[in-house]
PDB file of N, CA and C in Angstrom:
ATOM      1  N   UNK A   1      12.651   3.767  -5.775  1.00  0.00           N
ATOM      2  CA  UNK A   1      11.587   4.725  -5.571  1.00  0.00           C
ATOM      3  C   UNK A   1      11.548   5.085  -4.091  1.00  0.00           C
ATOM      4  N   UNK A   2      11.322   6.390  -3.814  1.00  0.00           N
ATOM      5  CA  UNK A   2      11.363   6.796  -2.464  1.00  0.00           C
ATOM      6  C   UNK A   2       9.864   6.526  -1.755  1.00  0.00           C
ATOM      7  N   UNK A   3      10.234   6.952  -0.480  1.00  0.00           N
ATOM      8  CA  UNK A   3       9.049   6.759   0.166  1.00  0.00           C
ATOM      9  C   UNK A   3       7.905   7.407   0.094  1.00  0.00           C
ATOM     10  N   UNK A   4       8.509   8.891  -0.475  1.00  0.00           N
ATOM     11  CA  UNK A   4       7.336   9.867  -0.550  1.00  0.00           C
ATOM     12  C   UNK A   4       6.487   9.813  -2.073  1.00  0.00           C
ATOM     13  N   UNK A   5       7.605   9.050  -3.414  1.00  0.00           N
ATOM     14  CA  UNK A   5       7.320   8.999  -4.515  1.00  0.00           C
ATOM     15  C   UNK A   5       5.964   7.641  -4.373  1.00  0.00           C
ATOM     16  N   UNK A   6       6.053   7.025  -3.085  1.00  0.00           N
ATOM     17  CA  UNK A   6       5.151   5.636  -3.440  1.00  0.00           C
ATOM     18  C   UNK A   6       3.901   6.086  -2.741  1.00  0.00           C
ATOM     19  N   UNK A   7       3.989   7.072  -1.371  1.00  0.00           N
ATOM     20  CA  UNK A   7       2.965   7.929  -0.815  1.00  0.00           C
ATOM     21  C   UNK A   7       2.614   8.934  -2.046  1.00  0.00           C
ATOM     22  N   UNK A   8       2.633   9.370  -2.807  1.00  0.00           N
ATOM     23  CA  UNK A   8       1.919  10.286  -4.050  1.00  0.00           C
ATOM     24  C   UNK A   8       1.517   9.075  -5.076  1.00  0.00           C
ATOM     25  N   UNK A   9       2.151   8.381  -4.915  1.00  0.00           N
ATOM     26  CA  UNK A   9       1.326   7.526  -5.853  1.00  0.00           C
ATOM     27  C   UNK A   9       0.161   7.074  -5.406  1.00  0.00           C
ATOM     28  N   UNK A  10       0.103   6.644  -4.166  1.00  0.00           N
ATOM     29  CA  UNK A  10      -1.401   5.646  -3.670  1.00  0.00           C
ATOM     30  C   UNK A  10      -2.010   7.088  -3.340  1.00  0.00           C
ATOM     31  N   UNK A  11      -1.913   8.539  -3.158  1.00  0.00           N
ATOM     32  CA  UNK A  11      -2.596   9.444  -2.951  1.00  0.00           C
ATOM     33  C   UNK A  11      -3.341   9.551  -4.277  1.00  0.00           C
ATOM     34  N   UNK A  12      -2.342   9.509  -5.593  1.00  0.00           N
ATOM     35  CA  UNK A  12      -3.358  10.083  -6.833  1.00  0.00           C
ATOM     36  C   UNK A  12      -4.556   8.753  -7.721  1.00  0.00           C
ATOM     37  N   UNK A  13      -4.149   7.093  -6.631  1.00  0.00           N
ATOM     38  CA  UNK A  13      -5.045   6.388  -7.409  1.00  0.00           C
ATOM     39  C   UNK A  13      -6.017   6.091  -5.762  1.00  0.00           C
ATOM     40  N   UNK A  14      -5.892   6.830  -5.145  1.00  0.00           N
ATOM     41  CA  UNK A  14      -6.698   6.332  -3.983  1.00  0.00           C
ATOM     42  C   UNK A  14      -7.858   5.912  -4.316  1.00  0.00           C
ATOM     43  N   UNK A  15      -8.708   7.176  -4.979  1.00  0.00           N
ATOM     44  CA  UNK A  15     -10.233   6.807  -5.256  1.00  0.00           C
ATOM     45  C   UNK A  15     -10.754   5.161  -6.205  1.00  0.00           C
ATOM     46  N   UNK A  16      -9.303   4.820  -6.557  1.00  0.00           N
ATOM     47  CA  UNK A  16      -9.811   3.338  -7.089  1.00  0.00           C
ATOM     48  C   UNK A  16      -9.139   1.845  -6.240  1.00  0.00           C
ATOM     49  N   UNK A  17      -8.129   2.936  -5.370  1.00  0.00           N
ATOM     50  CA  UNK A  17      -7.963   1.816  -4.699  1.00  0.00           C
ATOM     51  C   UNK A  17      -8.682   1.630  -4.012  1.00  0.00           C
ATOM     52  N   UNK A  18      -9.471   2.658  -3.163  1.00  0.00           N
ATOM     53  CA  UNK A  18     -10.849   2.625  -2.013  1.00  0.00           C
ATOM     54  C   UNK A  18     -11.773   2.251  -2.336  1.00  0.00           C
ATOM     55  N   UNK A  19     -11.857   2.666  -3.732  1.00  0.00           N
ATOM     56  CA  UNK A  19     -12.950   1.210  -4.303  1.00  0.00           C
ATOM     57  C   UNK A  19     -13.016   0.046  -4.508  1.00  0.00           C
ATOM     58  N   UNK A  20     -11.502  -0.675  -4.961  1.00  0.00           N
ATOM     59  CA  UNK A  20     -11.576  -1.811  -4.654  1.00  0.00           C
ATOM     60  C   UNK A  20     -11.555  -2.313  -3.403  1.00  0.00           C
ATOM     61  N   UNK A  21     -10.919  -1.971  -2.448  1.00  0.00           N
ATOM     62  CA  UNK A  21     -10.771  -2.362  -1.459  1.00  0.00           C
ATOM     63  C   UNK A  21     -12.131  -2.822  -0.800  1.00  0.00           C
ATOM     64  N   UNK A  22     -13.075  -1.429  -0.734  1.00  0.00           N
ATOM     65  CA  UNK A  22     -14.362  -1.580  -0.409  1.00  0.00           C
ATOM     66  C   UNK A  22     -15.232  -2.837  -0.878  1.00  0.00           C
ATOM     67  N   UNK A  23     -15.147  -3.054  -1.874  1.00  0.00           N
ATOM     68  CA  UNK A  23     -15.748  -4.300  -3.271  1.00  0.00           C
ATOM     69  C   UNK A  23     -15.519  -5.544  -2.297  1.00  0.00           C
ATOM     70  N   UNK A  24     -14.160  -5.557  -2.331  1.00  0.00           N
ATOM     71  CA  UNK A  24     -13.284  -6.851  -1.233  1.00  0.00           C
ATOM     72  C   UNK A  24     -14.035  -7.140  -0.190  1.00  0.00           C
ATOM     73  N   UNK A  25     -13.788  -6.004   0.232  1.00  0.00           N
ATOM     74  CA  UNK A  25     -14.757  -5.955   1.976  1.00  0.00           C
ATOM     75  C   UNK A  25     -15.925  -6.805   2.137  1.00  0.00           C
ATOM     76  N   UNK A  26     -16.689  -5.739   1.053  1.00  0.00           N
ATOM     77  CA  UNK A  26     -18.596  -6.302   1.071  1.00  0.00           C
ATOM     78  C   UNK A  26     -18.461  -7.841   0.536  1.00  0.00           C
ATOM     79  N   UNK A  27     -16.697  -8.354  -0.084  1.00  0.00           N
ATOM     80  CA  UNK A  27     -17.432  -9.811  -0.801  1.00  0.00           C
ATOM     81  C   UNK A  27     -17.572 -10.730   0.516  1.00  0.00           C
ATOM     82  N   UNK A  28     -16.528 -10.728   1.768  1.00  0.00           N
ATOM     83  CA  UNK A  28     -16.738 -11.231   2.879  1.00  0.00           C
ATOM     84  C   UNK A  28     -17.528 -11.760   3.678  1.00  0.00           C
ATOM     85  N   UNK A  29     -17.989 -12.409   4.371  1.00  0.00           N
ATOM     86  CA  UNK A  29     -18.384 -12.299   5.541  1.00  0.00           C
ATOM     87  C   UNK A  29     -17.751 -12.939   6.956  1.00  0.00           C
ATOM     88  N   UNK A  30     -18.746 -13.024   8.028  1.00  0.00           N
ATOM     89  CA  UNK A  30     -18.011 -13.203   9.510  1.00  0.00           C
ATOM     90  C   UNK A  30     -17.304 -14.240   9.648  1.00  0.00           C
ATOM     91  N   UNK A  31     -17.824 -15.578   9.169  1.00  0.00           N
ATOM     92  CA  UNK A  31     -17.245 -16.772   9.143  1.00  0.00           C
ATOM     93  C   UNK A  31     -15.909 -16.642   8.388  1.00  0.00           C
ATOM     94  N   UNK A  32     -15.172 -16.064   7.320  1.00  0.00           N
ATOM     95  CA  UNK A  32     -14.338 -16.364   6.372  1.00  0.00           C
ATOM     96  C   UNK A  32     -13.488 -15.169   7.325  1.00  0.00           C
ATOM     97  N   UNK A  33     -13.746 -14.054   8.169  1.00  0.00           N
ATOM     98  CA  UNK A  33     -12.800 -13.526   8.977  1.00  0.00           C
ATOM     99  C   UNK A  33     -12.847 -13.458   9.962  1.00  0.00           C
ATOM    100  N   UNK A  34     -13.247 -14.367  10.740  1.00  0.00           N
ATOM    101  CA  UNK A  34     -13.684 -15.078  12.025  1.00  0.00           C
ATOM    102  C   UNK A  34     -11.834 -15.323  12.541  1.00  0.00           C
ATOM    103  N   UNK A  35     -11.615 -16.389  11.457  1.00  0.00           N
ATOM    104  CA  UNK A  35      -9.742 -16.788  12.084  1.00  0.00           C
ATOM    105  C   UNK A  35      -8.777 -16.018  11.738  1.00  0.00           C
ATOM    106  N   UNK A  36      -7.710 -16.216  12.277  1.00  0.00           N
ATOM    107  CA  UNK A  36      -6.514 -15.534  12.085  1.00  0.00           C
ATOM    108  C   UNK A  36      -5.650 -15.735  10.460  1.00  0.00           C
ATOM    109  N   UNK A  37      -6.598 -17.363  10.272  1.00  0.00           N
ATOM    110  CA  UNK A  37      -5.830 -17.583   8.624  1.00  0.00           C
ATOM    111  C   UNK A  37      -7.126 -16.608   7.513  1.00  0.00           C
ATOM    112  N   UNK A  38      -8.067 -17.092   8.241  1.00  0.00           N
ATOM    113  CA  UNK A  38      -9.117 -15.649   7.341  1.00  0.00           C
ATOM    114  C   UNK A  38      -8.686 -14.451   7.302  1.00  0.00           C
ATOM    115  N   UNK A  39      -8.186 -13.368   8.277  1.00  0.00           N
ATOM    116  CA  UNK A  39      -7.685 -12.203   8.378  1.00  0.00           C
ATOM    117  C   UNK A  39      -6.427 -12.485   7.398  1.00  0.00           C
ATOM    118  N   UNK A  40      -5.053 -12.978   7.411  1.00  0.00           N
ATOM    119  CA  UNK A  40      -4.321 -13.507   7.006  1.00  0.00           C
ATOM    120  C   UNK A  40      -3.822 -13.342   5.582  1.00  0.00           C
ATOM    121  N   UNK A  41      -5.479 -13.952   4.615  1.00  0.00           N
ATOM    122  CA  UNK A  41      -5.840 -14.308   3.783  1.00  0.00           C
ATOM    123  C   UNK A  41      -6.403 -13.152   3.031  1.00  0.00           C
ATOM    124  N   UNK A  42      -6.875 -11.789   3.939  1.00  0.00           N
ATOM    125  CA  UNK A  42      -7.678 -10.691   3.620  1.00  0.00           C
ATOM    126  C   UNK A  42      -6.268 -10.223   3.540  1.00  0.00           C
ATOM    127  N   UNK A  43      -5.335 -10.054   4.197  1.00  0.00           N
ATOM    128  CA  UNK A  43      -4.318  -9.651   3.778  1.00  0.00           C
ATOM    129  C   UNK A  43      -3.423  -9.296   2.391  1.00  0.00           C
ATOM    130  N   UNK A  44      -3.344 -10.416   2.568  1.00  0.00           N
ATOM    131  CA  UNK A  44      -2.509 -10.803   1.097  1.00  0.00           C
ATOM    132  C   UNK A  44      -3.853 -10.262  -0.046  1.00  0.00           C
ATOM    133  N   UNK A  45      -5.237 -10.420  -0.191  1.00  0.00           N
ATOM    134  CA  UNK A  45      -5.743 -10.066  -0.843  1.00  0.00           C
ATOM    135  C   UNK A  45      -5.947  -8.766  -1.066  1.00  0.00           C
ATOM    136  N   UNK A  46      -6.072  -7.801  -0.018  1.00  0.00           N
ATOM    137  CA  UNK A  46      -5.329  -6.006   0.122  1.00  0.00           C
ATOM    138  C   UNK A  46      -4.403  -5.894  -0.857  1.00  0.00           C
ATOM    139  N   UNK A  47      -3.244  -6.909  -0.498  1.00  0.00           N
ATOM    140  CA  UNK A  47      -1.828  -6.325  -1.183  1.00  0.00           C
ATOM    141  C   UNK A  47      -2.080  -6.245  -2.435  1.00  0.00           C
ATOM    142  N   UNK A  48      -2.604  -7.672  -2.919  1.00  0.00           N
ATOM    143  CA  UNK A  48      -2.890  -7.259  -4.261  1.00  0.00           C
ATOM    144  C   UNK A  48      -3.544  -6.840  -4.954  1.00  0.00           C
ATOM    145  N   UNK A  49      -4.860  -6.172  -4.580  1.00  0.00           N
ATOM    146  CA  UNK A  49      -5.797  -5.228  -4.991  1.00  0.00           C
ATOM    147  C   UNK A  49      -4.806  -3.714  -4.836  1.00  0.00           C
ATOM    148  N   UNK A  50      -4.409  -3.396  -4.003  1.00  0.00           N
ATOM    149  CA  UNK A  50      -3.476  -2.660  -4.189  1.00  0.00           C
ATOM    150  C   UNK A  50      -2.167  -2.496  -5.210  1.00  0.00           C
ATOM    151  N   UNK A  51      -2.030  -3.343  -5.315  1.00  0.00           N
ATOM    152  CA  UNK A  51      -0.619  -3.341  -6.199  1.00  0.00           C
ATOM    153  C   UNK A  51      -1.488  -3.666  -8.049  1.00  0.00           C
ATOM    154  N   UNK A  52      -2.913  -3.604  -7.609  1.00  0.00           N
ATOM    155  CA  UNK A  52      -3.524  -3.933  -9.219  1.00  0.00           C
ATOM    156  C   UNK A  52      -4.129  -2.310  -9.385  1.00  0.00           C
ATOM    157  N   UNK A  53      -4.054  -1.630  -8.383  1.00  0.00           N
ATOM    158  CA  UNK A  53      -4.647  -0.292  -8.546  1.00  0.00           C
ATOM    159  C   UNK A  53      -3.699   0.957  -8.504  1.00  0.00           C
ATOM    160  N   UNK A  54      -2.386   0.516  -8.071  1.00  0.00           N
ATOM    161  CA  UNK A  54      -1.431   1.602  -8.380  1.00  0.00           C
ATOM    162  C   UNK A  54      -0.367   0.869  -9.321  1.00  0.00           C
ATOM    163  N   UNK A  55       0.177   2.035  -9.936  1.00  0.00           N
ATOM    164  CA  UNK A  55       0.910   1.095 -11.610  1.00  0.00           C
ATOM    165  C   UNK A  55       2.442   1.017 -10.889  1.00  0.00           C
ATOM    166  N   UNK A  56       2.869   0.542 -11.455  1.00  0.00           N
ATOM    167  CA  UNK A  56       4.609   0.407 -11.137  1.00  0.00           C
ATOM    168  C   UNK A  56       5.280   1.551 -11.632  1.00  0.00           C
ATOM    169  N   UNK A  57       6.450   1.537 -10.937  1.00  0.00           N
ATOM    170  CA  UNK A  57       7.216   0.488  -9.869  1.00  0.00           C
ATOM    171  C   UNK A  57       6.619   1.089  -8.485  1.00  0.00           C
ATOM    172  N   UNK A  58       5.405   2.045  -8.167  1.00  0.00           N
ATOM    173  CA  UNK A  58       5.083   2.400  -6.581  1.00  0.00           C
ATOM    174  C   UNK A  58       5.090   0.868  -5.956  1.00  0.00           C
ATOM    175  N   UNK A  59       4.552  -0.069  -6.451  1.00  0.00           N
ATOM    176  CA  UNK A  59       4.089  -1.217  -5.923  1.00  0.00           C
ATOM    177  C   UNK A  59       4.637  -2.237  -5.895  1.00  0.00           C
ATOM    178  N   UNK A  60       5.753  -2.446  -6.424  1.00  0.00           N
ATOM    179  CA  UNK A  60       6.690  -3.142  -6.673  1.00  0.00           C
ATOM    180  C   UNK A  60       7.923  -3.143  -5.735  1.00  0.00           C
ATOM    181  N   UNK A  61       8.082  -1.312  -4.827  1.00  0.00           N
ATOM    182  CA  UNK A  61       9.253  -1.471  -3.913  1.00  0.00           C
ATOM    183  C   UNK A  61       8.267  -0.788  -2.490  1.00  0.00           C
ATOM    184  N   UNK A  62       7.196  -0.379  -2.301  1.00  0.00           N
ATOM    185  CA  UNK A  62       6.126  -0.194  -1.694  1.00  0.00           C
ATOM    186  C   UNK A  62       5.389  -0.424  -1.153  1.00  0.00           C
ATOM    187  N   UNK A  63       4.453  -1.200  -1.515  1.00  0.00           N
ATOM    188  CA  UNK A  63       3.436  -1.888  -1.053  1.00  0.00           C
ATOM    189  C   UNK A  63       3.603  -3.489  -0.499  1.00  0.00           C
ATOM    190  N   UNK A  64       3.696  -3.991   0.371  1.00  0.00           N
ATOM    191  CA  UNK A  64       4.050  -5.249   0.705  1.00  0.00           C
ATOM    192  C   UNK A  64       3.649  -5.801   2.044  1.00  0.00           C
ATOM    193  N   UNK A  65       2.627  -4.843   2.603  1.00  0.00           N
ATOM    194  CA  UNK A  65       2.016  -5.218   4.091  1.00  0.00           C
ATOM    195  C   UNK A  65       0.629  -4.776   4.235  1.00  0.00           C
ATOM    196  N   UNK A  66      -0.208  -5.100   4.587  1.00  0.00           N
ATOM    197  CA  UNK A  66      -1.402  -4.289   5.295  1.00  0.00           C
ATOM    198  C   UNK A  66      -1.183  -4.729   6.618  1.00  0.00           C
ATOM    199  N   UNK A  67      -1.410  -3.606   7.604  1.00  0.00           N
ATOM    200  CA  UNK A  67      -1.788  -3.467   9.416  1.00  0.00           C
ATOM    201  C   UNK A  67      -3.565  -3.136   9.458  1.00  0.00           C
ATOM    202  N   UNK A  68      -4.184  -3.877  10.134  1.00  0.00           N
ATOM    203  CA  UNK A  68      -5.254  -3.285  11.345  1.00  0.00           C
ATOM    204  C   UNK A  68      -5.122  -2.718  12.401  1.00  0.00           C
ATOM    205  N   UNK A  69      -6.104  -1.405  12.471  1.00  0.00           N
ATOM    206  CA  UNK A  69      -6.139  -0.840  13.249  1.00  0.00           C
ATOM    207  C   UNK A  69      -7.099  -1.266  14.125  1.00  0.00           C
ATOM    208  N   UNK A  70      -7.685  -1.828  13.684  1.00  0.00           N
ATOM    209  CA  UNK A  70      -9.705  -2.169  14.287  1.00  0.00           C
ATOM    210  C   UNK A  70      -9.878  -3.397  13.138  1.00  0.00           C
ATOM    211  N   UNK A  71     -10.571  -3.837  13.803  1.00  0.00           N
ATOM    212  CA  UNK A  71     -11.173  -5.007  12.992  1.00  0.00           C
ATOM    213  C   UNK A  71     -12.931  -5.172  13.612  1.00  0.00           C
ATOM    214  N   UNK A  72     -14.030  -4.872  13.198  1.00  0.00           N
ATOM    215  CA  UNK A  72     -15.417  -5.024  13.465  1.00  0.00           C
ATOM    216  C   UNK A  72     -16.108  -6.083  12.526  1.00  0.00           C
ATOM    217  N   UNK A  73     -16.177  -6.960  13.046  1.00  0.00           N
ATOM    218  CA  UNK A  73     -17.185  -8.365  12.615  1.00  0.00           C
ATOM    219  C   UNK A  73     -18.398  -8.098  12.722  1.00  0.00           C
ATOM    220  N   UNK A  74     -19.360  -7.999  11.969  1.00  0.00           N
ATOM    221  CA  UNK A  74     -20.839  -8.256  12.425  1.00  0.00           C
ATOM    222  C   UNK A  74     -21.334  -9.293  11.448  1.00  0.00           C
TER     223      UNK A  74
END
């Protein structure tokens, strides 16, 4: 699968991946992403909220990292 075939894919399930993602977010708080194994840990949990919200194979040769841009603790 190409690069642009796995970018149209997370474009046409965005609205449920942004929802889960969001869900994820609010289950958090400061203490559990306070460390680097907390962030870490939010990681890997992205990937696979992601890879449970877009169908295969986008996610399968695709999806396999999240980056921060910003990170805000309160």
């Amino acid at each position: 699968m190409t690069t642009a075939m796995v970018a149209d894919a997370l474009k046409q399930n965005m609205p449920i991946l942004r929802s889960r993602i969001l869900l994820l977010l609010a289950s958090k708080n400061a203490n559990e992403l306070g460390s680097a194994e907390g962030k870490t840990t939010l990681m890997g949990e992205l990937v696979a909220q992601a890879k449970e919200a877009v169908p295969e194979p986008a996610t399968q040769n695709g999806i396999d990292t999240v980056h921060f841009s910003a990170f805000v603790i309160h």
